[in-house]
Protein backbone atom coordinates (compact mmCIF):
# COMPACT_ATOMS: atom_id res chain seq x y z
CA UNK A 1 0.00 0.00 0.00
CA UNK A 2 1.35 3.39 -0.97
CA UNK A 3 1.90 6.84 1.43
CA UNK A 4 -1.41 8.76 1.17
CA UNK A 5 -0.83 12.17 -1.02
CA UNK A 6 -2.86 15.32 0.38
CA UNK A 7 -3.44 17.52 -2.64
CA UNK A 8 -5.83 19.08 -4.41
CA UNK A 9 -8.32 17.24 -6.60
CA UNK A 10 -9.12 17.32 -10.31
CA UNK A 11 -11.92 17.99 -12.10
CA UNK A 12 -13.08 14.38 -12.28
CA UNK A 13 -12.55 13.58 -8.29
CA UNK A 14 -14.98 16.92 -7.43
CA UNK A 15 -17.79 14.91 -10.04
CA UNK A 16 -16.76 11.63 -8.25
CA UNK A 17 -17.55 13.20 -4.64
CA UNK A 18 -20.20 14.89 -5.92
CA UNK A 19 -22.36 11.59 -7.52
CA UNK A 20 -21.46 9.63 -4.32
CA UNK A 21 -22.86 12.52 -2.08
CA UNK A 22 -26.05 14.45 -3.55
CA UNK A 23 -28.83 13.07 -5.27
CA UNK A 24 -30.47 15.39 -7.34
CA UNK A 25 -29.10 18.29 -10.12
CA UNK A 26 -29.73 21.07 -7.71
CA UNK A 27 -27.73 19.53 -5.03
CA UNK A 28 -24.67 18.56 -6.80
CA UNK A 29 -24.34 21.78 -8.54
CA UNK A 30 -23.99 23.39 -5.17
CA UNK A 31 -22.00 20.82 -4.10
CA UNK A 32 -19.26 21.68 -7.10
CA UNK A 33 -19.98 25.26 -6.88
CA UNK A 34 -18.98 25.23 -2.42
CA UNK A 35 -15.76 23.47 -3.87
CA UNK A 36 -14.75 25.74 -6.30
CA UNK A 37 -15.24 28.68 -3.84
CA UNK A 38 -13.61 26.95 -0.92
CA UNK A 39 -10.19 25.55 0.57
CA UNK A 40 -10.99 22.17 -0.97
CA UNK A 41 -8.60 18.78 -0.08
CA UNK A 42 -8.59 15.22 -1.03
CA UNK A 43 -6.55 12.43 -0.12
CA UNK A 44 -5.49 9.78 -2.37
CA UNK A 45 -4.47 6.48 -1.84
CA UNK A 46 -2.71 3.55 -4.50
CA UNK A 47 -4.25 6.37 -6.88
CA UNK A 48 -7.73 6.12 -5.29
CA UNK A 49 -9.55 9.47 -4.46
CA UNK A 50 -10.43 8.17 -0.65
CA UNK A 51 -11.81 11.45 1.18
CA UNK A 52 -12.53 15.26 0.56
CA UNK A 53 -13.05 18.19 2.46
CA UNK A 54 -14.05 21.47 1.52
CA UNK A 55 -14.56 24.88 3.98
CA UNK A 56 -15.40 28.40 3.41
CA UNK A 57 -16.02 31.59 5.45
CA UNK A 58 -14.64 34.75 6.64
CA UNK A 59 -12.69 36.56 9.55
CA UNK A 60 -15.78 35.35 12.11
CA UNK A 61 -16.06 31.62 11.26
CA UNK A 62 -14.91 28.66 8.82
CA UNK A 63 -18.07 26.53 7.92
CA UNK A 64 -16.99 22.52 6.87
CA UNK A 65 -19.56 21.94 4.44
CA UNK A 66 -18.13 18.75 3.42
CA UNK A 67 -15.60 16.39 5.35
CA UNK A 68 -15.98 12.56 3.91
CA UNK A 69 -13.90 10.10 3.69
CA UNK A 70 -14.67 6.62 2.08
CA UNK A 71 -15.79 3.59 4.27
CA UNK A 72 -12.46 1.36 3.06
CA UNK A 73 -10.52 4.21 4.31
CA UNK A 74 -11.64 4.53 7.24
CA UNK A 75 -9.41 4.66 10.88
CA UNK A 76 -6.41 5.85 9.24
CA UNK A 77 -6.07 9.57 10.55
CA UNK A 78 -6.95 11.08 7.14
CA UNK A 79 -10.64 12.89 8.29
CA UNK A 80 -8.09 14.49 10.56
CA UNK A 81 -5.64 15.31 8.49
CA UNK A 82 -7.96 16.79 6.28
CA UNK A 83 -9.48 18.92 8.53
CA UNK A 84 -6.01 20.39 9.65
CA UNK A 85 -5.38 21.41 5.98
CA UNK A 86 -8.66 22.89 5.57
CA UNK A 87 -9.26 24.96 8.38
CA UNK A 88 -5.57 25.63 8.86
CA UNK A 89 -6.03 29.61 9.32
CA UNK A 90 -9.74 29.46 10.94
CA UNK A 91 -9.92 30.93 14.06
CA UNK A 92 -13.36 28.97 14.77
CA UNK A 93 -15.03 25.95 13.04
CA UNK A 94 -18.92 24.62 12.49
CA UNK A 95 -20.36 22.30 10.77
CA UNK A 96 -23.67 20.37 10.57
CA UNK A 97 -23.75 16.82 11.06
CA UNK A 98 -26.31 13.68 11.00
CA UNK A 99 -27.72 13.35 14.23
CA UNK A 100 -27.38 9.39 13.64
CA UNK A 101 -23.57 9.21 13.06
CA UNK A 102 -22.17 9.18 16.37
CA UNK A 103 -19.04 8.79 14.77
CA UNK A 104 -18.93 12.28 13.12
CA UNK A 105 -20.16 13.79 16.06
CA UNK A 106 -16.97 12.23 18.50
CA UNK A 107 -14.89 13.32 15.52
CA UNK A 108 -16.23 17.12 15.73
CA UNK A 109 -15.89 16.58 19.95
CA UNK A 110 -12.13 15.52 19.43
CA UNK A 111 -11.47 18.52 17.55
CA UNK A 112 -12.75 20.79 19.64
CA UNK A 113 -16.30 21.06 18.67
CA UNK A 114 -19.39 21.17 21.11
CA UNK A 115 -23.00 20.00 19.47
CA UNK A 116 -25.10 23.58 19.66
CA UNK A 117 -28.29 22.85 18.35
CA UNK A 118 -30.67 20.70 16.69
CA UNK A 119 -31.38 20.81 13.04
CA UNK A 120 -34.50 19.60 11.90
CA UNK A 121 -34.87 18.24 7.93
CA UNK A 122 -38.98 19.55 7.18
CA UNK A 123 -40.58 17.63 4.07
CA UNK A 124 -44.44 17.78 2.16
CA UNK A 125 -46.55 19.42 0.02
CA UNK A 126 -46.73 23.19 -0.93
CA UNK A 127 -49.76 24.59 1.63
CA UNK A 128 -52.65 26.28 0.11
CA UNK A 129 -52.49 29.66 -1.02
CA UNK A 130 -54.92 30.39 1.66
CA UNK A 131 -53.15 29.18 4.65
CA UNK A 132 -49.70 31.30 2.98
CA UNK A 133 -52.05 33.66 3.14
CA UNK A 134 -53.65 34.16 6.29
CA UNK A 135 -50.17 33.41 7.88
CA UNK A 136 -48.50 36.16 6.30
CA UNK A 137 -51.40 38.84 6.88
CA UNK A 138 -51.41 37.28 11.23
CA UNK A 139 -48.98 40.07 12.51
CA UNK A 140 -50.74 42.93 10.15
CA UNK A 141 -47.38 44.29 8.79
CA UNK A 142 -47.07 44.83 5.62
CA UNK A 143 -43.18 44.70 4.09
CA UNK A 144 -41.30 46.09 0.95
CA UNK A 145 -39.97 43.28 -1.39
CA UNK A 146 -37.37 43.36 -3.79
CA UNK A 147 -34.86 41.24 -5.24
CA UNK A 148 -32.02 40.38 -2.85
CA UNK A 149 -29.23 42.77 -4.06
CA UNK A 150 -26.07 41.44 -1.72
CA UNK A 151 -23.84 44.25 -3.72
CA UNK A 152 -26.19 47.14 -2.55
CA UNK A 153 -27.17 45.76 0.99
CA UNK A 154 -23.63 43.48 1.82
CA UNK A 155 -23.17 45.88 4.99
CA UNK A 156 -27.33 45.35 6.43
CA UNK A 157 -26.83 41.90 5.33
CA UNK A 158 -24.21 40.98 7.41
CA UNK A 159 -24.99 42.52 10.10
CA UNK A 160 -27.68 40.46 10.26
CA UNK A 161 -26.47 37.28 9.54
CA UNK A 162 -23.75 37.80 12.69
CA UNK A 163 -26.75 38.45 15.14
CA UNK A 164 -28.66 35.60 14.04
CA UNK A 165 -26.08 32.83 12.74
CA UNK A 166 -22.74 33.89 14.13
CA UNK A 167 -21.05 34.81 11.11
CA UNK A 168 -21.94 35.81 7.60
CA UNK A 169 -22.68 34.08 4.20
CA UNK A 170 -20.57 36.12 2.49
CA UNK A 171 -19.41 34.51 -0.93
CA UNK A 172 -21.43 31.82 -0.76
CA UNK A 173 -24.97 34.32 -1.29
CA UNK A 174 -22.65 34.05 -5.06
CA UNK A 175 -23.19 30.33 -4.85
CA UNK A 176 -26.86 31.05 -4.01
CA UNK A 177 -27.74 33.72 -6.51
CA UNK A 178 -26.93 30.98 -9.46
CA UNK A 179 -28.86 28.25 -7.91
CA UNK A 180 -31.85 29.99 -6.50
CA UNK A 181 -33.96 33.41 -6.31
CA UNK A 182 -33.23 35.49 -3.23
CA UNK A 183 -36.40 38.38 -1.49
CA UNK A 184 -35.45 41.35 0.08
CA UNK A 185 -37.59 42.27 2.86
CA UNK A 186 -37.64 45.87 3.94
CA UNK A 187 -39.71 48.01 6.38
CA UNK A 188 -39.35 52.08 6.32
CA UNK A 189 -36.20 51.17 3.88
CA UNK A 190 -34.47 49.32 6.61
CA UNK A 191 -34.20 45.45 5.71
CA UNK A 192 -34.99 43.15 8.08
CA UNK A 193 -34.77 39.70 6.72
CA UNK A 194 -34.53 37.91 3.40
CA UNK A 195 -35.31 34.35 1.68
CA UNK A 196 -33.61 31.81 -0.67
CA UNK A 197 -35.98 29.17 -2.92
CA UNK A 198 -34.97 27.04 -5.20
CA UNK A 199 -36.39 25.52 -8.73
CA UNK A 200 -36.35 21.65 -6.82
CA UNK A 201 -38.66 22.98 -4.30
CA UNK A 202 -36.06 23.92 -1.64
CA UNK A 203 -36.25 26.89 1.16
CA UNK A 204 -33.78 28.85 2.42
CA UNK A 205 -31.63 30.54 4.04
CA UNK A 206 -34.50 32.50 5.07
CA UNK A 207 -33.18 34.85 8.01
CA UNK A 208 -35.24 37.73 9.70
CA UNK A 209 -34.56 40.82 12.49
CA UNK A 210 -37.22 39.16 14.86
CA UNK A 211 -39.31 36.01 15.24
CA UNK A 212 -42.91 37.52 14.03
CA UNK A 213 -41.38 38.56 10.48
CA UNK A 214 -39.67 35.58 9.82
CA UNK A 215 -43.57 33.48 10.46
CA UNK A 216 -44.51 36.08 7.73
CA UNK A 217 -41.46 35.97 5.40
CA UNK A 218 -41.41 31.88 5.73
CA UNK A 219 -45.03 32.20 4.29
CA UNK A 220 -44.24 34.45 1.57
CA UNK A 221 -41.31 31.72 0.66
CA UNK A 222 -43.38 29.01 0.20
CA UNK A 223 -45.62 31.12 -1.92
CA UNK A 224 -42.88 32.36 -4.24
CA UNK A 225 -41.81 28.65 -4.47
CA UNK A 226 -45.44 27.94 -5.90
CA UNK A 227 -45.90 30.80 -8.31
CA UNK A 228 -42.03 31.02 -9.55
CA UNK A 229 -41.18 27.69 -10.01
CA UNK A 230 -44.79 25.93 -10.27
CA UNK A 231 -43.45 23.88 -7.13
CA UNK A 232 -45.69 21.67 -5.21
CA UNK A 233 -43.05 19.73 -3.12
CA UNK A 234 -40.79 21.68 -0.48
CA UNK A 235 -37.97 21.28 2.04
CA UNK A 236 -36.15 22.95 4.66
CA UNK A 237 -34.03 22.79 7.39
CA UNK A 238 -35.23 24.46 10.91
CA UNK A 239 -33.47 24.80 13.55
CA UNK A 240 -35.07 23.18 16.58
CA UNK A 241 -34.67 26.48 19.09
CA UNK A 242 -37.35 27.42 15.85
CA UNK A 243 -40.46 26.45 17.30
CA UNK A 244 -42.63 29.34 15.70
CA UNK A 245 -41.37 28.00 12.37
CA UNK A 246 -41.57 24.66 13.19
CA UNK A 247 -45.24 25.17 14.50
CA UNK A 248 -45.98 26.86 11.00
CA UNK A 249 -44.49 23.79 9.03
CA UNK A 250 -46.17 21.15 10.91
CA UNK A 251 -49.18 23.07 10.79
CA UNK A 252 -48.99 23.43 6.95
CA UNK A 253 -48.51 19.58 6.99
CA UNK A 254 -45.12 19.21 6.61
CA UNK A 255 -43.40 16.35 8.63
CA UNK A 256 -40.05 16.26 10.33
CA UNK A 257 -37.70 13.53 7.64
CA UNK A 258 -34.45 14.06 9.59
CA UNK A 259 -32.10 15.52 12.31
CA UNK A 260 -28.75 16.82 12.25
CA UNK A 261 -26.65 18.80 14.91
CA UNK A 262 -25.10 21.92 14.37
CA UNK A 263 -21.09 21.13 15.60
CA UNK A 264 -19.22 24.47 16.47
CA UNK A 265 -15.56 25.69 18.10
CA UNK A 266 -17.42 28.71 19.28
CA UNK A 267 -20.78 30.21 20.41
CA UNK A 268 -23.84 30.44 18.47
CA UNK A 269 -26.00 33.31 16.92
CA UNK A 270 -30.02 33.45 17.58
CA UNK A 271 -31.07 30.37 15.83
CA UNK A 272 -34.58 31.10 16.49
CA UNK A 273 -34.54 33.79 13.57
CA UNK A 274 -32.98 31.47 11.21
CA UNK A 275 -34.28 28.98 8.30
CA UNK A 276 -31.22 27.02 6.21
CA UNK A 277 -31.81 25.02 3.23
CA UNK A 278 -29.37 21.99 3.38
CA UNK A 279 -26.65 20.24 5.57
CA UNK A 280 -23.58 21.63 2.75
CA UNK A 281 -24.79 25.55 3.13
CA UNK A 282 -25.81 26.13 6.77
């Protein structure tokens, strides 16, 4: 058996990863587009792509969307390694994990990492245009929508998402722009929350400045999902600190698929104001 070589991966290996990982076009185009944007890492071994890791952020965090490494492969120190050359420079790490691999999550504890939060995968049918409806007219406010414009609102934007997730998007709203449609949400010219869907019937992020107009923005989501992109299947991924949400999704008759754990180096934002769309983009 040869040395494993750490090194960057080709073309082909980032398709490889990407089949064995997402189901679905939507998925592994962000998949490929994360990797292309991010300090990305594979190890190879007797010429055999065996793991990856990819991870992206600013000065306030480094999110792991993707450490893997292949089931033969296993036990040999690379998901460590791997990490190391990824996050080398991070000053804090977080990632989100499957709530049913305990071995992840004693990975994530060895390195530091302390399990933050519940994630909660939401699944079913588009509600009626009714029940959008009447949720979004409950509070009586009445906001300003536009297209989500991260060039003219970056600063408002980030502010936001370091209140509510701990640190910002940042490049990856790029990633987001190309794979989805992103709302502005303004009151009196001040924003106070936006929201991500997506042609497969996907929500999120969706982020607001309190609790009551993220209900309201959530229900505006689901109704852009139905008129833009004729959707009649959606997903999302709640936090489980968001009950209103969570109330709002089980009340529109969507069920609860599957739980993951946010994993993080540091303290968390305000979850509760907070909607993401999949395990790889938090």
């Amino acid at each position: 058996m040869s040395e494993p070589v750490f090194t960057t991966p080709t073309d082909d290996e980032l398709r490889l990863f990407a089949e064995l990982r997402c189901r679905g076009e939507a998925l592994r185009g962000l998949y490929l587009a994360l990797a292309e944007r991010s300090a990305v890492w594979i190890v190879r071994q007797d010429e055999e792509a065996a793991g990856i890791v990819f991870a992206g952020g600013g000065d306030d965090e480094t999110y792991v969307h993707e450490l893997f490494v292949r089931p033969p492969h296993r036990r040999n120190g690379f998901g460590s390694r791997l990490l190391e050359e990824a996050t080398r420079e991070a000053r804090s790490r977080f990632a989100t994990l499957d709530a049913a691999d305990g071995g992840s999550q004693a990975f994530a504890i060895r390195h530091g990492a302390a399990m933050r939060g519940v994630l909660l995968q939401c699944t079913g049918a588009v509600p009626r245009e009714e029940d959008l409806l009447r949720l979004a007219a409950s509070e009586g406010r009445r906001f300003e929508v536009a297209p989500l414009d991260i060039g003219a609102q970056r600063f408002a934007v980030e502010a936001l998402e370091r209140e509510v997730r701990g640190a910002p998007l940042g490049a990856d709203h790029a990633i987001l722009g190309g794979l989805a449609s992103g709302s502005a949400f303004f009151i009196n010219d001040e924003l106070i929350g936006y929201a991500y869907v997506w042609p497969d019937g996907r929500i999120g992020p969706v982020i607001a400045s309190s609790t009551s107009y993220l209900e309201q923005i959530f229900a505006f989501a689901f109704a852009a999902l139905m008129r833009g992109h004729g959707a009649t299947w959606a997903q999302c991924l709640v936090p489980g600190e968001n009950t209103r949400i969570l109330r709002a999704a089980i009340g529109f008759g969507l069920t609860i698929e599957t739980a993951w754990l946010t994993a993080r180096t540091s303290e968390a934002g305000d979850a509760s104001r907070y909607v993401a769309c999949h395990p790889l983009l938090y």
